[in-house]
PDB file of N, CA and C in Angstrom:
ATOM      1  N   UNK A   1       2.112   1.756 -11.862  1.00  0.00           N
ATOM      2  CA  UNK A   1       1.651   0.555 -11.181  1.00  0.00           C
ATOM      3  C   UNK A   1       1.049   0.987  -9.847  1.00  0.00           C
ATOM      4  N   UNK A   2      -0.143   0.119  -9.441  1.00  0.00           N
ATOM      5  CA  UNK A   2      -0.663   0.602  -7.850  1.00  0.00           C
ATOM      6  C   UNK A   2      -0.147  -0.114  -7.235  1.00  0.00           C
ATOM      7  N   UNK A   3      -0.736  -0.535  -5.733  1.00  0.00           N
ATOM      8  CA  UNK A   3       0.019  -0.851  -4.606  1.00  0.00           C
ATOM      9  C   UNK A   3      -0.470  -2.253  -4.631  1.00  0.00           C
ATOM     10  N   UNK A   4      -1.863  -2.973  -5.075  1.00  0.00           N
ATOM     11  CA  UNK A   4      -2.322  -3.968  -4.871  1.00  0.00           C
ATOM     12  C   UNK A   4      -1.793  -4.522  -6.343  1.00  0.00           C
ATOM     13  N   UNK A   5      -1.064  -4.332  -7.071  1.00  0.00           N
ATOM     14  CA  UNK A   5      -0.226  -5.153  -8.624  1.00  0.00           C
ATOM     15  C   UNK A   5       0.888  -5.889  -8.159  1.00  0.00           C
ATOM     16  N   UNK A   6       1.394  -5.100  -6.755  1.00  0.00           N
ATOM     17  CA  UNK A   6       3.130  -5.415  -6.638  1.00  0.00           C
ATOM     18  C   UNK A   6       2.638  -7.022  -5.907  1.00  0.00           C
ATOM     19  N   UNK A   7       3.924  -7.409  -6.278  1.00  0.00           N
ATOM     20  CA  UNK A   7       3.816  -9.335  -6.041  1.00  0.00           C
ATOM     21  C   UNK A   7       4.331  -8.983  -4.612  1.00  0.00           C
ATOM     22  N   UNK A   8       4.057 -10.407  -4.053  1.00  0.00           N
ATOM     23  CA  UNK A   8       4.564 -10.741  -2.336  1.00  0.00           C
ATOM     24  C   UNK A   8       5.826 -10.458  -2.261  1.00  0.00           C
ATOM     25  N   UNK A   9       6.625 -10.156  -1.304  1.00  0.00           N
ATOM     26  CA  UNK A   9       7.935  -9.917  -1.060  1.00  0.00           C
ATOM     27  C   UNK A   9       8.694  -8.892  -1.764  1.00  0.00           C
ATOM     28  N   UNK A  10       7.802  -8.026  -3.012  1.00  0.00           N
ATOM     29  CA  UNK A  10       8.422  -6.830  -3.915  1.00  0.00           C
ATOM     30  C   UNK A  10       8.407  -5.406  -2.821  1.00  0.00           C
ATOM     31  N   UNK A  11       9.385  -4.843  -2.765  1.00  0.00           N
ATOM     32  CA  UNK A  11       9.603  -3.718  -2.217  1.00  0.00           C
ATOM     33  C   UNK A  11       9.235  -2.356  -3.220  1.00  0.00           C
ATOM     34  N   UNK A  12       8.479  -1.532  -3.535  1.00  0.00           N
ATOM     35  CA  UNK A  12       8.102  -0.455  -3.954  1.00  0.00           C
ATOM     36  C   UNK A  12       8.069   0.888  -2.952  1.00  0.00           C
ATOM     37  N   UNK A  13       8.270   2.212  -3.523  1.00  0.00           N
ATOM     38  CA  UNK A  13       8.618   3.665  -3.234  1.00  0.00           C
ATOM     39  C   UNK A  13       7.277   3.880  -3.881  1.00  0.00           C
ATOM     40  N   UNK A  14       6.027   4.770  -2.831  1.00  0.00           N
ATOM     41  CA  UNK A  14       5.227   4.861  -3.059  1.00  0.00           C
ATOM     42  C   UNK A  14       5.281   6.722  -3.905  1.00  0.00           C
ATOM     43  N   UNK A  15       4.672   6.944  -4.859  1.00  0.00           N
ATOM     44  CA  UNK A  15       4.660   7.634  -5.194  1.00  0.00           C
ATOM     45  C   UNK A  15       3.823   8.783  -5.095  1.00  0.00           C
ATOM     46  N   UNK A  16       2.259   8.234  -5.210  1.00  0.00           N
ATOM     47  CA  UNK A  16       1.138   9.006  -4.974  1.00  0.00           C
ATOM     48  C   UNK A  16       0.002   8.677  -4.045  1.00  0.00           C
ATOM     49  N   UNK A  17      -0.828   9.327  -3.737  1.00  0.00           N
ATOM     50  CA  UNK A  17      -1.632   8.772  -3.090  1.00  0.00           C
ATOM     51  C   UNK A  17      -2.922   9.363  -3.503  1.00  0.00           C
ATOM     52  N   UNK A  18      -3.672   8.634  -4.004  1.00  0.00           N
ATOM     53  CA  UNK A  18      -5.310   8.554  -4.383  1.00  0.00           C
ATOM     54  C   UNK A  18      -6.125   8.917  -3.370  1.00  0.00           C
ATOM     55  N   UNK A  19      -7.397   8.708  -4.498  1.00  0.00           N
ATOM     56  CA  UNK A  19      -8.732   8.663  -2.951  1.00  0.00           C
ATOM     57  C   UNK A  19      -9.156   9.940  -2.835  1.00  0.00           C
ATOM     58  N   UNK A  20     -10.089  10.262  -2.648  1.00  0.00           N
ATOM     59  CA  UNK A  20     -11.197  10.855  -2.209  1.00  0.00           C
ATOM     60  C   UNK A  20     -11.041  11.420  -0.465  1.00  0.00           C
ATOM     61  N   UNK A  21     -10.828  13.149  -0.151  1.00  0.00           N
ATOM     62  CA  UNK A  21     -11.432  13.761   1.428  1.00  0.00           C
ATOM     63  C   UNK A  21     -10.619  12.378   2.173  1.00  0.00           C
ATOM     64  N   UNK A  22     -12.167  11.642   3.064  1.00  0.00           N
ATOM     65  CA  UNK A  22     -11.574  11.063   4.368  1.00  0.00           C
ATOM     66  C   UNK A  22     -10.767  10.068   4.083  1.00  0.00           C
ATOM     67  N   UNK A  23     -10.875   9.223   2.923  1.00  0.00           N
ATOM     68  CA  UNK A  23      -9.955   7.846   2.632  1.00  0.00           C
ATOM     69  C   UNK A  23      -8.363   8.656   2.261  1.00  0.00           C
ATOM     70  N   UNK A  24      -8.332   9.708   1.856  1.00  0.00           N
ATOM     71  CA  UNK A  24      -7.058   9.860   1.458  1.00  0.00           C
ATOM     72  C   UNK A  24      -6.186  10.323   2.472  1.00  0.00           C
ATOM     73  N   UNK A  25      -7.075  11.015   3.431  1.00  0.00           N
ATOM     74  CA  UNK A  25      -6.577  11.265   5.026  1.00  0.00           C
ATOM     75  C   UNK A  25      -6.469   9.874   5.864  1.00  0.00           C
ATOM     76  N   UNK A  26      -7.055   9.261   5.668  1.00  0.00           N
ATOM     77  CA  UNK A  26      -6.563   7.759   6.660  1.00  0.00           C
ATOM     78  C   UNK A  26      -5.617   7.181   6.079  1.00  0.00           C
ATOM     79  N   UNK A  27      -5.441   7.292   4.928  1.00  0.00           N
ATOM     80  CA  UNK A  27      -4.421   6.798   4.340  1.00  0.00           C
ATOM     81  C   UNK A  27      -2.762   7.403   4.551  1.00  0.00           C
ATOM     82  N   UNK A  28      -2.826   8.907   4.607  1.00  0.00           N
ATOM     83  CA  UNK A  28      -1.893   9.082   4.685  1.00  0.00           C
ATOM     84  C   UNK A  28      -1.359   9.393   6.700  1.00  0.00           C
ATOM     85  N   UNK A  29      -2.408   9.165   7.479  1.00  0.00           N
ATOM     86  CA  UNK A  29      -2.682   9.117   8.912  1.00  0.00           C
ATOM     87  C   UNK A  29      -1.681   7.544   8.793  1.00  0.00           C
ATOM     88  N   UNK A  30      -1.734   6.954   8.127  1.00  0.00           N
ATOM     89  CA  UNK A  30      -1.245   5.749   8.680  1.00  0.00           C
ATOM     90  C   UNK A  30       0.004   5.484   8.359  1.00  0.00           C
ATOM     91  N   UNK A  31       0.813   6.145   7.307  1.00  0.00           N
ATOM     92  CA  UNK A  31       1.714   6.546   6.990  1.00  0.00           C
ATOM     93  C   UNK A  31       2.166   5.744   5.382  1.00  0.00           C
ATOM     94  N   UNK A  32       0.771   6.076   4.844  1.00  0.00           N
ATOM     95  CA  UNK A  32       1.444   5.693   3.195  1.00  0.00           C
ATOM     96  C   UNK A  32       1.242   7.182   2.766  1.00  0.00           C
ATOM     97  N   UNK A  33       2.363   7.828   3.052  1.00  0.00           N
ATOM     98  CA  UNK A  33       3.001   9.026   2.413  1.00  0.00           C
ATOM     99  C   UNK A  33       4.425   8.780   1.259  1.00  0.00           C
ATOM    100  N   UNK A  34       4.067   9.817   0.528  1.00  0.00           N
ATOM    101  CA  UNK A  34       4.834   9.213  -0.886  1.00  0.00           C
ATOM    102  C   UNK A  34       6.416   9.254  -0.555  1.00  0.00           C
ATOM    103  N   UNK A  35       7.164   8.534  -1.250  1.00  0.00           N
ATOM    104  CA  UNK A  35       8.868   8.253  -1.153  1.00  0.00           C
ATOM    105  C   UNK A  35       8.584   7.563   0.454  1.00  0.00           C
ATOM    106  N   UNK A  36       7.762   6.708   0.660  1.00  0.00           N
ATOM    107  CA  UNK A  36       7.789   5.212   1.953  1.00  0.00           C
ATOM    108  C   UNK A  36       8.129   4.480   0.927  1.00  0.00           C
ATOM    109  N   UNK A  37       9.143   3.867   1.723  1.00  0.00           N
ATOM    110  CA  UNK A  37       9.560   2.124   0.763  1.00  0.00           C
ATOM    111  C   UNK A  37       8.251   1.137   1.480  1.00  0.00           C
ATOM    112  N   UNK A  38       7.776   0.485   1.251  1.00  0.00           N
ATOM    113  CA  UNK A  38       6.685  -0.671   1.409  1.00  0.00           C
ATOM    114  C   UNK A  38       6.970  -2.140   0.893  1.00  0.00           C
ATOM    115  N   UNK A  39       6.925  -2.675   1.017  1.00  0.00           N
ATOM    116  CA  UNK A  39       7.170  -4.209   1.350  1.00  0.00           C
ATOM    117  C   UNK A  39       5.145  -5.270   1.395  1.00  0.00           C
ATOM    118  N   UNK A  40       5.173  -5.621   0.307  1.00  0.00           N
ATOM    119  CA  UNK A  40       4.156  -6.585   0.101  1.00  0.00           C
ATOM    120  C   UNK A  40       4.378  -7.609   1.130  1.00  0.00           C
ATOM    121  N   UNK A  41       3.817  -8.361   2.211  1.00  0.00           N
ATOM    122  CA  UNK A  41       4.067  -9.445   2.989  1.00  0.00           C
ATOM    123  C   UNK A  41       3.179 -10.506   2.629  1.00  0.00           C
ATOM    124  N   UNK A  42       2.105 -10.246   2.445  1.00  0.00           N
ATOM    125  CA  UNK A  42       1.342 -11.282   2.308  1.00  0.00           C
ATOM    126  C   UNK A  42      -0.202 -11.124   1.452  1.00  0.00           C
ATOM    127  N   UNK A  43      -0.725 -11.755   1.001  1.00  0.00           N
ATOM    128  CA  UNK A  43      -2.342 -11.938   0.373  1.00  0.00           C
ATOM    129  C   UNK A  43      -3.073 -12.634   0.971  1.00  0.00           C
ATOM    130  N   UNK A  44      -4.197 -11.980   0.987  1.00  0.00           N
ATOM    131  CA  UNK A  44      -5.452 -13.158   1.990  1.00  0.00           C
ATOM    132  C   UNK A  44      -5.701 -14.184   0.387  1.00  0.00           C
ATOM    133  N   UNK A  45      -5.960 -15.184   0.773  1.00  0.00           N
ATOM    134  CA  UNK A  45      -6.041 -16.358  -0.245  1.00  0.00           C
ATOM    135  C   UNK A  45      -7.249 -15.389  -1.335  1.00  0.00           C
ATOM    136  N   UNK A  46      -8.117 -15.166  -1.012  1.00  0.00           N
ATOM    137  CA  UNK A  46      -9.121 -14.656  -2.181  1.00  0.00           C
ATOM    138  C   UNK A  46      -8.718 -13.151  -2.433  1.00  0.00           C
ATOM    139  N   UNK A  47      -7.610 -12.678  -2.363  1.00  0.00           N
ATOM    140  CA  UNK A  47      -6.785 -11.622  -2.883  1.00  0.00           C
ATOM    141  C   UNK A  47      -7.288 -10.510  -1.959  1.00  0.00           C
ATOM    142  N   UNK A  48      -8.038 -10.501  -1.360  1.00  0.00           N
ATOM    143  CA  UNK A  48      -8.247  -9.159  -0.246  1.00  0.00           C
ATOM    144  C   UNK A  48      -8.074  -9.749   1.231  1.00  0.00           C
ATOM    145  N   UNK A  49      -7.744  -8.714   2.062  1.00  0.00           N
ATOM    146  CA  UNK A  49      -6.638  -8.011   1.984  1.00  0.00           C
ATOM    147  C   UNK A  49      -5.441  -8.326   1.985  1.00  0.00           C
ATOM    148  N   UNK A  50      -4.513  -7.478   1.856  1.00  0.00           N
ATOM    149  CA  UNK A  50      -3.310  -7.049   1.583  1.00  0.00           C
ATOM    150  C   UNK A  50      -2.646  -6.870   3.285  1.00  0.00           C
ATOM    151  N   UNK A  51      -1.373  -7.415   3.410  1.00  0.00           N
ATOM    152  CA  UNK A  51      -0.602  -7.025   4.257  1.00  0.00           C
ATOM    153  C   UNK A  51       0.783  -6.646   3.988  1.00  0.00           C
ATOM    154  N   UNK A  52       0.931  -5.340   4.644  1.00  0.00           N
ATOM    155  CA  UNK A  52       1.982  -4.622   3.771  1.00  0.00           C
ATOM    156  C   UNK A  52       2.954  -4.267   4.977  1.00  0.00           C
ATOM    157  N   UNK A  53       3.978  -3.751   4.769  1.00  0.00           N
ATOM    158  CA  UNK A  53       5.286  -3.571   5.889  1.00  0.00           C
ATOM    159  C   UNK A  53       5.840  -2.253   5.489  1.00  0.00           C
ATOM    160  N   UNK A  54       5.584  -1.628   6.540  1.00  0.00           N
ATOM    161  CA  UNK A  54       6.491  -0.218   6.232  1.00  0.00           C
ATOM    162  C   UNK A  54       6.549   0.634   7.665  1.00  0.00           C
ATOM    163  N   UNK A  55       7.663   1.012   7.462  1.00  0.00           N
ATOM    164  CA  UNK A  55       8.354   2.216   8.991  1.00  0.00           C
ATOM    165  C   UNK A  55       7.942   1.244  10.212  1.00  0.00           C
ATOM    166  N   UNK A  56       8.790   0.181   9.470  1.00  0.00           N
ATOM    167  CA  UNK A  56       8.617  -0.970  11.215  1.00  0.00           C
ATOM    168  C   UNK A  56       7.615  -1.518  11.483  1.00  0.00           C
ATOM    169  N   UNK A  57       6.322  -1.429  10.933  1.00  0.00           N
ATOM    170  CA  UNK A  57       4.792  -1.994  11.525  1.00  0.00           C
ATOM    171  C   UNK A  57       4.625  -3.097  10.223  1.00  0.00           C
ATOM    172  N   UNK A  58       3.784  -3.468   9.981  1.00  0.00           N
ATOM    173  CA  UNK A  58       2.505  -4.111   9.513  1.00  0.00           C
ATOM    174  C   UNK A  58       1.501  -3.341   9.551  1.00  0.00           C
ATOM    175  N   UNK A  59       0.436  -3.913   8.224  1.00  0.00           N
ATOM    176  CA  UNK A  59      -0.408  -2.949   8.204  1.00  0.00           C
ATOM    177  C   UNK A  59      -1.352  -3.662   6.967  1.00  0.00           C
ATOM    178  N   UNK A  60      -2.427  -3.985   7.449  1.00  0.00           N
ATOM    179  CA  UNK A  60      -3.279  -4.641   6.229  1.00  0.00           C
ATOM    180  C   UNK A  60      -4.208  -3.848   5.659  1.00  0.00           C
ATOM    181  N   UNK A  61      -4.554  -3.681   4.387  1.00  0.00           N
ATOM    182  CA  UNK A  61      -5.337  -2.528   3.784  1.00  0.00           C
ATOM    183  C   UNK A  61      -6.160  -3.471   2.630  1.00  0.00           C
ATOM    184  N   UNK A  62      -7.012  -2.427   2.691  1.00  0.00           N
ATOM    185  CA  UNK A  62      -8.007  -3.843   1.738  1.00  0.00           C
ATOM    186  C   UNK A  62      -7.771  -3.408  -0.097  1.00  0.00           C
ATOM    187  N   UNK A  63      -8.064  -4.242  -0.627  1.00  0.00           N
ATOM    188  CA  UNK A  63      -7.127  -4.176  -2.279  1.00  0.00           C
ATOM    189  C   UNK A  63      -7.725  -3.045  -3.056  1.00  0.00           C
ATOM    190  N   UNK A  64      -8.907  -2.773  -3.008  1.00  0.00           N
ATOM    191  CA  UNK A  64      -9.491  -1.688  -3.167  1.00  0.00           C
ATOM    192  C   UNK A  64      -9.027  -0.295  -3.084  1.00  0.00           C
ATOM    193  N   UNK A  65      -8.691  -0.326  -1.548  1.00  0.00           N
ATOM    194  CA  UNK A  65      -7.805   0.672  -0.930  1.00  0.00           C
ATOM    195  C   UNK A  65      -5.704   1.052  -1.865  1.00  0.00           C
ATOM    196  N   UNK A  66      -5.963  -0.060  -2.056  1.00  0.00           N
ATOM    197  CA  UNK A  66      -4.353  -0.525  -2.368  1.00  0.00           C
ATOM    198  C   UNK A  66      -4.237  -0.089  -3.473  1.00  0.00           C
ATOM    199  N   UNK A  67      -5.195   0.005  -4.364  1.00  0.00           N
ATOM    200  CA  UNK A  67      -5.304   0.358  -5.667  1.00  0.00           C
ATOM    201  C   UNK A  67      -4.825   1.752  -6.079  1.00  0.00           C
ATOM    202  N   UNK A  68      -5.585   2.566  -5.039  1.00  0.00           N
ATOM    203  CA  UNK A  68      -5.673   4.260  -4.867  1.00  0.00           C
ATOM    204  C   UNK A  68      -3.916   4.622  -4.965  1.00  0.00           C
ATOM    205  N   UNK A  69      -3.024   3.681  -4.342  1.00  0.00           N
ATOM    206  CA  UNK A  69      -1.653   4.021  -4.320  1.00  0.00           C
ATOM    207  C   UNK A  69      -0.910   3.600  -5.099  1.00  0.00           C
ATOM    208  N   UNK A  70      -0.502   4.735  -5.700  1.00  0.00           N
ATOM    209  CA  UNK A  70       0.419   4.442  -7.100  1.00  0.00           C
ATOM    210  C   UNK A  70       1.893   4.157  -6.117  1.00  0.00           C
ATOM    211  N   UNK A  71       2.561   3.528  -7.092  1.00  0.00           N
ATOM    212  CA  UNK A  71       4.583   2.932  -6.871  1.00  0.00           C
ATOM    213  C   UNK A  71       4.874   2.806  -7.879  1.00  0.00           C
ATOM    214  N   UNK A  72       6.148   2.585  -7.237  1.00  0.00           N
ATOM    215  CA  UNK A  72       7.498   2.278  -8.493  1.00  0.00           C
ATOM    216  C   UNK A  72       8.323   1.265  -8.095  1.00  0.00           C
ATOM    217  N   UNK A  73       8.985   0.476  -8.709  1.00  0.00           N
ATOM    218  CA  UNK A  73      10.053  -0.357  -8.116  1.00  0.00           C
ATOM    219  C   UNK A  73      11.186   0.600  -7.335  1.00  0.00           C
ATOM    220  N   UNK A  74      11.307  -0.282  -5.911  1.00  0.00           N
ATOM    221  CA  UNK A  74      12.362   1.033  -4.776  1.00  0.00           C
ATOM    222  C   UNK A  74      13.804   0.819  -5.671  1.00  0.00           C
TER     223      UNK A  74
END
């Protein structure tokens, strides 16, 4: 399962991380590095973006992006 499947309020253990050079470096710059628990918070009404919760912050990523990151139920 990726990161943009998990429903609102589901907690997932990220497993992998996708993407291509610079996207896979911002990605993991921001701290979706694998075994983070993550927390779905919210959906923009037309399904992009994504606001997600992890290591204390918030953090909105666009669904596209969300996709690239594989999980598991935590």
């Amino acid at each position: 399962m990726t990161l943009d499947q998990a429903a609102i309020g589901e907690e997932v253990k990220i497993t992998k991380v996708g993407g291509d050079g610079e996207l896979r470096c911002r990605l993991l710059d921001m701290g979706l590095i694998p075994k983070t628990i993550v927390r779905v918070q919210k959906v923009a009404p037309m399904g992009d973006p994504i606001e997600i919760h992890l290591r204390g912050y918030a953090l909105t990523i666009r669904k596209e992006d969300a996709g690239k990151i594989e999980v598991m139920s935590a």
